[in-house]
Structures are given as C-alpha cells and as structure tokens.
Protein backbone atom coordinates (compact mmCIF):
# COMPACT_ATOMS: atom_id res chain seq x y z
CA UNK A 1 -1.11 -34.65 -7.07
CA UNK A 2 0.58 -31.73 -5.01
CA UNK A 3 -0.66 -30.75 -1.68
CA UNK A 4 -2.87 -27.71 -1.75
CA UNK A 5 -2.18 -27.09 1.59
CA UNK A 6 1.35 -26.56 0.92
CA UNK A 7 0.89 -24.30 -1.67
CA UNK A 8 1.24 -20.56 -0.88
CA UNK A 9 -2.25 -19.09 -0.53
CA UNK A 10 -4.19 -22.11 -0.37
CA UNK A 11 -7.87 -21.06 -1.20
CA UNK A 12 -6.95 -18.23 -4.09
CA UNK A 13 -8.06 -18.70 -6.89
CA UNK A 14 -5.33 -20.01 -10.00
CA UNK A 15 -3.46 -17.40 -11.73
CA UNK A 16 -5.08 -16.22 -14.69
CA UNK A 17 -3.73 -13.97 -17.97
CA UNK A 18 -6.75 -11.95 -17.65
CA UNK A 19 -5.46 -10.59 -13.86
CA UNK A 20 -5.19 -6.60 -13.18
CA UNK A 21 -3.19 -6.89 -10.09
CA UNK A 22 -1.57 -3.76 -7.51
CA UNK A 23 0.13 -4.90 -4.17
CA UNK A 24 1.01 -2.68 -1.64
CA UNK A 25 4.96 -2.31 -0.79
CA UNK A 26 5.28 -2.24 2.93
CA UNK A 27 4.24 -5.30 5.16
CA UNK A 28 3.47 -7.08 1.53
CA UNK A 29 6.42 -7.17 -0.90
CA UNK A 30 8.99 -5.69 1.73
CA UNK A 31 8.93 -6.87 5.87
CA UNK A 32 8.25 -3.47 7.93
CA UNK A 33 11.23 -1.89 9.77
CA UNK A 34 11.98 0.19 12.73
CA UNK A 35 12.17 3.24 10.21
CA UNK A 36 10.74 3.49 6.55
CA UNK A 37 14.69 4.16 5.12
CA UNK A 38 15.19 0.63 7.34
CA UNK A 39 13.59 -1.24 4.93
CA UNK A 40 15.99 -4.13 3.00
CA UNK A 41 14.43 -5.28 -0.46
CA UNK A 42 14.58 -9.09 -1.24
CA UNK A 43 17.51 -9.58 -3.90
CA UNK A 44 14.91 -10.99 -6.39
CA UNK A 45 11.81 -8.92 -5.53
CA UNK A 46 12.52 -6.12 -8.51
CA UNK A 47 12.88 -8.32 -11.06
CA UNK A 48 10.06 -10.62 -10.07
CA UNK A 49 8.05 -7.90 -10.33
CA UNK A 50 9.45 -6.92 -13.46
CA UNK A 51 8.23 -10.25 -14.80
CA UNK A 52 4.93 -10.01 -13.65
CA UNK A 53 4.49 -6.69 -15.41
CA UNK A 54 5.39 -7.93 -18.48
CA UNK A 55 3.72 -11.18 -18.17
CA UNK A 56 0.65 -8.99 -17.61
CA UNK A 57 0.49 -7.19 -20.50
CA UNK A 58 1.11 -3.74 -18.02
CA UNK A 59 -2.15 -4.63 -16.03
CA UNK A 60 0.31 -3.95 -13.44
CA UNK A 61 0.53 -1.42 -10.38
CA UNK A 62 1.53 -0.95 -7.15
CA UNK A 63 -0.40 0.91 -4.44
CA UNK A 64 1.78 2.49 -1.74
CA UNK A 65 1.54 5.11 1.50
CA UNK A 66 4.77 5.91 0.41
CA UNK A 67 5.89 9.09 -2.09
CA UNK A 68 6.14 7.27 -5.87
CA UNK A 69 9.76 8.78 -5.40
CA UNK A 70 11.00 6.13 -2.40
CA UNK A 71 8.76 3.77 -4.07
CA UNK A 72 11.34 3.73 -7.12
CA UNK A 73 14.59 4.16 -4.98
CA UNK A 74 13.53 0.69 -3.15
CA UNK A 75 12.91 -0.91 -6.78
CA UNK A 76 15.45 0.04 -9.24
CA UNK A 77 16.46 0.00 -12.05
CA UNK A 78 12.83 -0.52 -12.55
CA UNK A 79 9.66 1.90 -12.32
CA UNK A 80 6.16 0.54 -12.20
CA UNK A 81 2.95 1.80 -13.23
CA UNK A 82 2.06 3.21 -9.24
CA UNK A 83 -0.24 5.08 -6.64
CA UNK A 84 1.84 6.71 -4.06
CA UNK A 85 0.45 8.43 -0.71
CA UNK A 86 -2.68 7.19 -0.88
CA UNK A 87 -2.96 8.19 -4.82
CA UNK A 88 -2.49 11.77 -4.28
CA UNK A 89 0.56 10.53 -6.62
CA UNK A 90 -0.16 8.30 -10.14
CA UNK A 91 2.06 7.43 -12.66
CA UNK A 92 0.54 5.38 -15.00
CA UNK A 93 2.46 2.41 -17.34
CA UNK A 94 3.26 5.16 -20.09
CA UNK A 95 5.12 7.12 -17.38
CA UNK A 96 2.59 10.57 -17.14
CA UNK A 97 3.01 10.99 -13.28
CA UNK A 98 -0.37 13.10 -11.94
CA UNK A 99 0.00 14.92 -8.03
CA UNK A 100 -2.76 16.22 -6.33
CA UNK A 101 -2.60 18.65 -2.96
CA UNK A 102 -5.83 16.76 -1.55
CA UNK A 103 -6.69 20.49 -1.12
CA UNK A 104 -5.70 20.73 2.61
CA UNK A 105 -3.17 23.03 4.09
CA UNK A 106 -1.29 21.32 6.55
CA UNK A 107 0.79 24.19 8.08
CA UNK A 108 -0.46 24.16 11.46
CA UNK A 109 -0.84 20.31 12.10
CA UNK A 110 2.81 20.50 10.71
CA UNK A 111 4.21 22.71 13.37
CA UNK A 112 2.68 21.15 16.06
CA UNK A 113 3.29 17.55 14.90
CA UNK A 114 7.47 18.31 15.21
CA UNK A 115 6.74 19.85 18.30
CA UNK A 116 5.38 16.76 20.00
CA UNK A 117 7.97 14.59 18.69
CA UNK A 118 10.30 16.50 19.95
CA UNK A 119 9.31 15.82 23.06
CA UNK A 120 8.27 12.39 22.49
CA UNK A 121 11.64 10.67 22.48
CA UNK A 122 11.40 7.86 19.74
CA UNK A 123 8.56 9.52 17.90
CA UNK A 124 9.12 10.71 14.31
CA UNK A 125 7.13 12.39 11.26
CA UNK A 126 7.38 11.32 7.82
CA UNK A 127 6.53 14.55 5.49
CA UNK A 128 5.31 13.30 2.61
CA UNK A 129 3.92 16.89 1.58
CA UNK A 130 0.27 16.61 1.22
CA UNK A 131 0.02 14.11 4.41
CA UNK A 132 2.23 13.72 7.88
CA UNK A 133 2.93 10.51 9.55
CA UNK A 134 4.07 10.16 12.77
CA UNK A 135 5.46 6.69 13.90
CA UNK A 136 5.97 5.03 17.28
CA UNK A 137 7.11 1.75 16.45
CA UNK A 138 10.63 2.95 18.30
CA UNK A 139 8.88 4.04 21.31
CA UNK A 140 4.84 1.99 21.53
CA UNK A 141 3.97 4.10 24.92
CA UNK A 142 3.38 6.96 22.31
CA UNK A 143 1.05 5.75 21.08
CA UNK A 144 -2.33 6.87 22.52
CA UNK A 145 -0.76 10.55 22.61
CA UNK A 146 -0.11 10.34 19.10
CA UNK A 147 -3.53 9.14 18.54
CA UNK A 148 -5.31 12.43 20.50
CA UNK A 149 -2.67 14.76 18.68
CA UNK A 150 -3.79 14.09 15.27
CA UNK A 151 -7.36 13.21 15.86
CA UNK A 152 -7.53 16.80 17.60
CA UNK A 153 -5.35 18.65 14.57
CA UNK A 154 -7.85 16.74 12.00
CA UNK A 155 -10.97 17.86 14.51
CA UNK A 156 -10.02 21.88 14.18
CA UNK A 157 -8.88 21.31 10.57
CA UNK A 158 -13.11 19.74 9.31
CA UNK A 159 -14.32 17.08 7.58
CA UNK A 160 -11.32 17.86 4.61
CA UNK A 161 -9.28 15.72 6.15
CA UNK A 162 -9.13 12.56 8.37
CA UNK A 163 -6.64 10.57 9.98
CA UNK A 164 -5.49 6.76 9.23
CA UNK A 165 -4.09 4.43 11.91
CA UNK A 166 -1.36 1.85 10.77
CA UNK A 167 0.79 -0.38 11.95
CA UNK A 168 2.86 1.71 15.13
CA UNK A 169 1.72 5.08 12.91
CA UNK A 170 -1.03 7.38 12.46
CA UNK A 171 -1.25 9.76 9.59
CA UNK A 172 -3.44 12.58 8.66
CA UNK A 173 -4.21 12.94 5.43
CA UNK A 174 -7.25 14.62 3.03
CA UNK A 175 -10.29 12.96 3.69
CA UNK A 176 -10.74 11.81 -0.46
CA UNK A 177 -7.29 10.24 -0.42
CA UNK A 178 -7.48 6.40 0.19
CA UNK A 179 -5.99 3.51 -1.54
CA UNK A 180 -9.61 2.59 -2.46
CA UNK A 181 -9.91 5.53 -4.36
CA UNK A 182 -6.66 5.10 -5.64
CA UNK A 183 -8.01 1.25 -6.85
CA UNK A 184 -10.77 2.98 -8.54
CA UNK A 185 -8.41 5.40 -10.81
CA UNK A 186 -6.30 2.30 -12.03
CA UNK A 187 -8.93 -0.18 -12.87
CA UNK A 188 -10.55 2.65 -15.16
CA UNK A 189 -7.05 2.86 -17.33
CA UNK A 190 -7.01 0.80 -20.40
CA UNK A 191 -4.39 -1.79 -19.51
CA UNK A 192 -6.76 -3.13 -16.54
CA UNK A 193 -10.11 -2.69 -18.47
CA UNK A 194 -12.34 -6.04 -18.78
CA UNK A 195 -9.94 -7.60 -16.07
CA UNK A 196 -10.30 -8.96 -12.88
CA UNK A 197 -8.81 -6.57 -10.53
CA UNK A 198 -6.02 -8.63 -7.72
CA UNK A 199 -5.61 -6.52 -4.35
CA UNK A 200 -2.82 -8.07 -2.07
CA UNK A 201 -2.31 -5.55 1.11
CA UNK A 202 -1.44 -6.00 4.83
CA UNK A 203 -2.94 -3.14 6.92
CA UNK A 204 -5.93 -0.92 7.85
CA UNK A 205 -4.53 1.16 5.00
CA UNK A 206 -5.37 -1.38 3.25
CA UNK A 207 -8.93 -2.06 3.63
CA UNK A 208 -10.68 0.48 1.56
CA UNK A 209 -8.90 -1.17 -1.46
CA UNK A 210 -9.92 -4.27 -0.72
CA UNK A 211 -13.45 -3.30 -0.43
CA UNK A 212 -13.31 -1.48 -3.92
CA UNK A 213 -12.06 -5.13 -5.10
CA UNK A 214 -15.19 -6.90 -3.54
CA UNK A 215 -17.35 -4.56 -5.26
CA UNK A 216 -15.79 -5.06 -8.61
CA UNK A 217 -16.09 -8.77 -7.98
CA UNK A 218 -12.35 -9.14 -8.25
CA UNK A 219 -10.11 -10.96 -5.22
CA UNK A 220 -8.76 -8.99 -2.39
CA UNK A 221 -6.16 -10.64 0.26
CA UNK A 222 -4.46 -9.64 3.46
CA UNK A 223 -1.04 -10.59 4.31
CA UNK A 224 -0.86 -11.26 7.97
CA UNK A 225 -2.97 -12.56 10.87
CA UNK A 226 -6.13 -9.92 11.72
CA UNK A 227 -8.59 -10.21 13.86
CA UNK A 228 -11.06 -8.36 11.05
CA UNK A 229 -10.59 -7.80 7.83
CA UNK A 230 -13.26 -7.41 4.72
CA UNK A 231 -10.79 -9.25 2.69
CA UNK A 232 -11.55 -12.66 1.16
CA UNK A 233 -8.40 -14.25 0.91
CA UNK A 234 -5.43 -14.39 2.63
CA UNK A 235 -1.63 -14.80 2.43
CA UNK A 236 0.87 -15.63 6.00
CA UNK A 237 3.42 -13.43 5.62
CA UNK A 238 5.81 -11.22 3.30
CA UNK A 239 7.56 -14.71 2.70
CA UNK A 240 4.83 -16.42 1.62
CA UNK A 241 3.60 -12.93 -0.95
CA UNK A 242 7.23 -13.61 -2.42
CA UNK A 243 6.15 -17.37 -2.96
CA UNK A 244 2.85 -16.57 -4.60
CA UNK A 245 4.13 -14.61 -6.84
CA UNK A 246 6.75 -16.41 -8.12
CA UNK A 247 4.14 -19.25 -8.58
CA UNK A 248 1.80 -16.63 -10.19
CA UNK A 249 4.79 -15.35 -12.56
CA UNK A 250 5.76 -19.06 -13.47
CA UNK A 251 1.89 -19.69 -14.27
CA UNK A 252 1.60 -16.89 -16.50
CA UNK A 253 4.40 -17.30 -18.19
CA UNK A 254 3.05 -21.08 -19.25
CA UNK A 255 0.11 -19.09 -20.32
C-alpha cells in the first residue's frame, strides 16, 4: 500500500468526476516573481490544465487578480473558462467574456498612486483599469507607506471601494469585487451545477473564495504555510499544486 504521507496533499479528499474546480494562477499554478511579466510558466502546466478541463466535462475555471487578457498570454494556445481581477472580468467555457467597471472612478487614486511611486524607488502600479495595484516586493521598506496611501485614497473615495493586501502588494479595488463573489457567479453556470465546488488559492486574496467553498460544503485549500487561514485543506507549495494535479488528472482520466 502507498504511503499517504507521501502523496501530494495528504488529507484531501480523492479525486472525484463529479469535481467543479477554479485555482488561482499566481502563488498556485505559477511561483510569484519580482514583477507580474517575471513570471515563467512550467513547460507542462498548459496542457495539464488542458486535460483537466476536458476530463471535467468544462466544470473548469480559473480565478485570477490578474486581467483575463495576461491570464491567456501566460497559458497559450489555450483559453479557460476564467474570473479575472477579482471577477470584474468572466468568460465563461462557451467563450461570452462579461466586464464590469465595479462602478468606481478611480481618477484621483490614479494620479496620486504614480505620484508616490515615483518617489518610492522600487515601487510600481499595475493598472488593471477598474483596480490599481501597487507592489513592493522590489523595495519591502515601502511597505507601510503604501499601506496609508491607499487606505487613505479608499477612506475619501466611501464604502464603494476597499483595499486588499497581498503578498508585497496592496490594491484598491470596488468594494463588491472579490474572488468569493467571483466563486459564487461560476458555481451558478451549468457546467458546475450539482458539483462539488474545488478552491485551491495561496493568499489573503484568496480567502473570501475559500469561505464561499465552506459554505457550499465543497473543499477549499491554501498553498503555502499561514499562520490563519479559513481553509480546510492544504497543499506545500506551487510544486506540490503541479503534483496534485497531475495525480487528480491521471485519476479522472481512470474514471
């Protein structure tokens, strides 16, 4: 008998045909970089997940901070039924892609956000349209500044919109737009109905989707050591999310 232990994800439950599943794309299928554009895909990692669309019957997604554009770039030649920035961007497995404002008009946090990093050597912002992000991974000292610049542009701009720590970032963003919501919106289309929603994610980002997957009973697991976490399951590292799958792929396929 094999050595549970040794298995990727010890704990999680067996693979099952009747799985809706979404992952999140950095710090889960691809290892964070110093930049966003930094980031190197795994050789296999598009067609694995490729295979575990079709094995899937389309009860497939992925759930990303990122614009569904980059999102596609990093994966090609193949698209995937997705929720980028925090779902203010859908495109469902039939290819209808949905974008939503969030109903906030950034203008102002804008201009002062590239003023700061302009004088924050090592700072940058990611425009992403209906959000900013500004990182600090390049330069950590940052960090508390960026942290009273955005809470005090989300302060004067009201409860529309709120602002989301990450790992070395901070983005502001409209208050509705979470991947939990996002969670929501793809377990209601027809390919997930009567399935057991899977959430694998890595960050605070990441949370409010796996609390929609506790409360629709499904499984929700972090990738990565945290000191909190409402997940219930848990995976090491972006390694060991590459192993799981592939022994999640191989078991459906048996199936």
């Amino acid at each position: 008998m094999a050595d549970r232990s040794q298995q990727p994800g010890p704990g999680i439950p067996p693979a099952s045909a009747d799985w809706g599943l979404m992952l999140d794309v950095d710090g889960t299928l691809l290892e964070i970089a110093e930049t966003p554009s930094s980031v190197v895909v795994a050789a296999h990692v598009p067609a694995l997940l490729r295979r575990l669309d079709d094995a899937l019957g389309g009860a497939f997604a992925l759930v990303s901070g990122r614009p569904i554009r980059e999102v596609d770039a990093l994966l090609a030649p193949y698209q995937f039924a997705i929720a980028g920035i925090h779902g203010l961007e859908s495109r469902d497995a039939d290819g209808a892609v949905h974008r939503s404002s969030g109903g906030v008009d950034l203008s102002a946090a804008r201009v002062a956000i590239r003023a700061f990093v302009e004088q924050a050597p090592g700072t940058f912002v990611e425009d992403k349209g209906p959000t900013l992000a500004v990182h600090y991974r390049q330069a950590p000292d940052h960090g508390p500044a960026v942290v009273r610049l955005l809470r005090g542009l989300a302060e004067d701009l009201g409860d529309a919109v709120e602002i989301q720590k990450g790992k070395m970032v901070v983005e502001i963003k409209p208050a509705l737009a979470n991947k939990g919501t996002a969670v929501e919106r793809i377990v209601a289309r027809e390919r997930f109905q009567r399935r057991l929603p899977v959430y694998v994610g890595d960050d605070l980002t990441d949370e409010t989707a796996f609390a929609a997957a506790n409360r629709m009973k499904g499984l929700s697991i972090r990738v990565g050591a945290t000191a909190a976490t409402c997940a219930k399951y848990s995976l090491e590292s972006v390694t060991e999310v590459h192993r799981w799958l592939d022994a999640v792929v191989v078991a459906l396929e048996a199936t």
